[in-house]
Protein backbone atom coordinates (compact mmCIF):
# COMPACT_ATOMS: atom_id res chain seq x y z
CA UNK A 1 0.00 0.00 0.00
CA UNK A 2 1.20 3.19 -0.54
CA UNK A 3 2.22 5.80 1.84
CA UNK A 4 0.83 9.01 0.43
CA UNK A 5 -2.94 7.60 0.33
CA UNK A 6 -5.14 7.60 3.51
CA UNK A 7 -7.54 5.06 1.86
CA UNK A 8 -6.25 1.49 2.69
CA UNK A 9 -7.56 0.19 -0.64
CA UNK A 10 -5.27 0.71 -3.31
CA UNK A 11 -7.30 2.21 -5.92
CA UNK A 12 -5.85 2.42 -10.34
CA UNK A 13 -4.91 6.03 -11.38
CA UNK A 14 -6.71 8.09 -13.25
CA UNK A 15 -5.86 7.62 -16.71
CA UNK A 16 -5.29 11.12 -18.60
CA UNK A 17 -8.26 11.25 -21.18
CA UNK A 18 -6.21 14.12 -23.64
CA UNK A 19 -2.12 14.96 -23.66
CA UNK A 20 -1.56 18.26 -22.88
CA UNK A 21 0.67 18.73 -25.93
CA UNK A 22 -1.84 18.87 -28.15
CA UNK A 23 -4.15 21.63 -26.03
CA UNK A 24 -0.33 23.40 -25.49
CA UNK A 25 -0.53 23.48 -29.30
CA UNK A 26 -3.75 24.54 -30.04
CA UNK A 27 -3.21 27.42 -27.91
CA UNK A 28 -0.26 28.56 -29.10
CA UNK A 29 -1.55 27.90 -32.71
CA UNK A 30 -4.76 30.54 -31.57
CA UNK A 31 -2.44 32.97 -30.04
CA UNK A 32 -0.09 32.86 -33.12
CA UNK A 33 -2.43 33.45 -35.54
CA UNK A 34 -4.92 36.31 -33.32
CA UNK A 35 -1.05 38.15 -33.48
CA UNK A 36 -0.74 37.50 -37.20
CA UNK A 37 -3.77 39.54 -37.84
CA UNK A 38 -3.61 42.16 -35.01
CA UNK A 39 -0.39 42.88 -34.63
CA UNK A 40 0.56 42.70 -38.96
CA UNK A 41 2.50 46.40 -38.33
CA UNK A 42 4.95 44.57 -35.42
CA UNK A 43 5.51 41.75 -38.16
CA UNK A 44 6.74 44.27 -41.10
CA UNK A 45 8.50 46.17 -38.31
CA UNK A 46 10.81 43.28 -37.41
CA UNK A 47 11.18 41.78 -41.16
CA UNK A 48 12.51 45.52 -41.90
CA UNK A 49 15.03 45.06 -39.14
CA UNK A 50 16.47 41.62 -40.56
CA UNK A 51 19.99 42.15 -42.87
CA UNK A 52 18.84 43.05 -46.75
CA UNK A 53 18.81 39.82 -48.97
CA UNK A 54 16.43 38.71 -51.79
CA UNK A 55 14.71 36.58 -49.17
CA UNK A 56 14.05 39.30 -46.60
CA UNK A 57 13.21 42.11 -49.57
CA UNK A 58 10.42 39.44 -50.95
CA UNK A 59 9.21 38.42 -46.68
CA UNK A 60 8.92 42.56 -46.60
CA UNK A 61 6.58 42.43 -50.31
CA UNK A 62 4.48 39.96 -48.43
CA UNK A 63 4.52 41.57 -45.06
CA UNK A 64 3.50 45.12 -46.51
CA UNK A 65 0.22 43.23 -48.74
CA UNK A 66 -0.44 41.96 -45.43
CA UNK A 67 -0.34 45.11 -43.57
CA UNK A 68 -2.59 46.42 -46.63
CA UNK A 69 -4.99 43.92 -46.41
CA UNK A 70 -5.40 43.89 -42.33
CA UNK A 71 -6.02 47.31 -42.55
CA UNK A 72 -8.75 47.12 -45.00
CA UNK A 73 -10.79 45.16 -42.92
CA UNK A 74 -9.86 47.40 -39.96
CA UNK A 75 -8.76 44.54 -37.85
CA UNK A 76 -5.29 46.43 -36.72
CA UNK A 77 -7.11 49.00 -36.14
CA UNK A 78 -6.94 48.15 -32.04
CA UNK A 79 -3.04 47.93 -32.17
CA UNK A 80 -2.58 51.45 -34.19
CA UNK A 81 -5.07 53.59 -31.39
CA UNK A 82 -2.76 52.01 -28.50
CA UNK A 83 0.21 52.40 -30.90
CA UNK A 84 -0.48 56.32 -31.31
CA UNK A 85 -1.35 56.72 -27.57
CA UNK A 86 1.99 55.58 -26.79
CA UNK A 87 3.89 57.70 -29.16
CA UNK A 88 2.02 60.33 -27.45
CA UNK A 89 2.98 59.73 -24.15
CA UNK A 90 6.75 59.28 -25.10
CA UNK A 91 6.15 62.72 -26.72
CA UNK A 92 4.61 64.27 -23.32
CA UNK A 93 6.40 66.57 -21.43
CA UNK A 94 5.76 67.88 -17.57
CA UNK A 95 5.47 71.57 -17.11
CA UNK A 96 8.93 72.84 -16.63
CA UNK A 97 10.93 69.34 -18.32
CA UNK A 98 11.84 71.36 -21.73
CA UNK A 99 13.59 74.32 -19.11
CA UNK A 100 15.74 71.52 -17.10
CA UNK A 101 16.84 69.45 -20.60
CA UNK A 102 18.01 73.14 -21.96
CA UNK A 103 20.09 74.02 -18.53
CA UNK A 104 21.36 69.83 -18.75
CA UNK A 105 22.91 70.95 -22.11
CA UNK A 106 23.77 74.31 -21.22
CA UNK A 107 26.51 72.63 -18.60
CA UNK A 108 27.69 69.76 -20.50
């Protein structure tokens, strides 16, 4: 009998009815392609970043008809408001910040 069990009848494990590879996969697979669609701007952002070759100037083609295309149906439209909002707040400046930068300057 077993140590770890309080019954004293030993009783068969459970048997798993799914692997948990293939749910691990099917979520990844759902989460892959919900950021294929939404996020189609990150995609062309990082192809644009790779070292210029034929394969990377035709992966850019593809990734700007894709950008194109998301937009037309207004699904990255989500990621370009929050995009925006963020440039704006890197943008923002506290009353008084543009004074101190100038006097940072002004001693270096």
């Amino acid at each position: 009998m077993p140590q770890d069990t309080p019954s004293p009848i030993d009783l068969p494990e459970p048997e798993l009815e799914e692997s948990g590879l293939g749910w691990s996969f099917g979520v990844i697979l759902i989460a892959s392609l919900f950021l294929l669609c939404a996020n189609a701007a990150s995609l062309r952002d990082w192809i644009d970043d790779q070292p210029p070759s034929p394969a990377q100037q035709q992966a850019a083609e593809y990734a700007d008809q894709w950008v194109d295309t998301t937009e037309q149906f207004g699904i990255g439209l989500p990621r370009k408001a929050m995009h925006d909002q963020w440039k704006r707040a890197e943008e923002a400046r506290f009353h008084g910040s543009a004074q101190k930068e100038g006097a940072t300057d002004a001693i270096q």
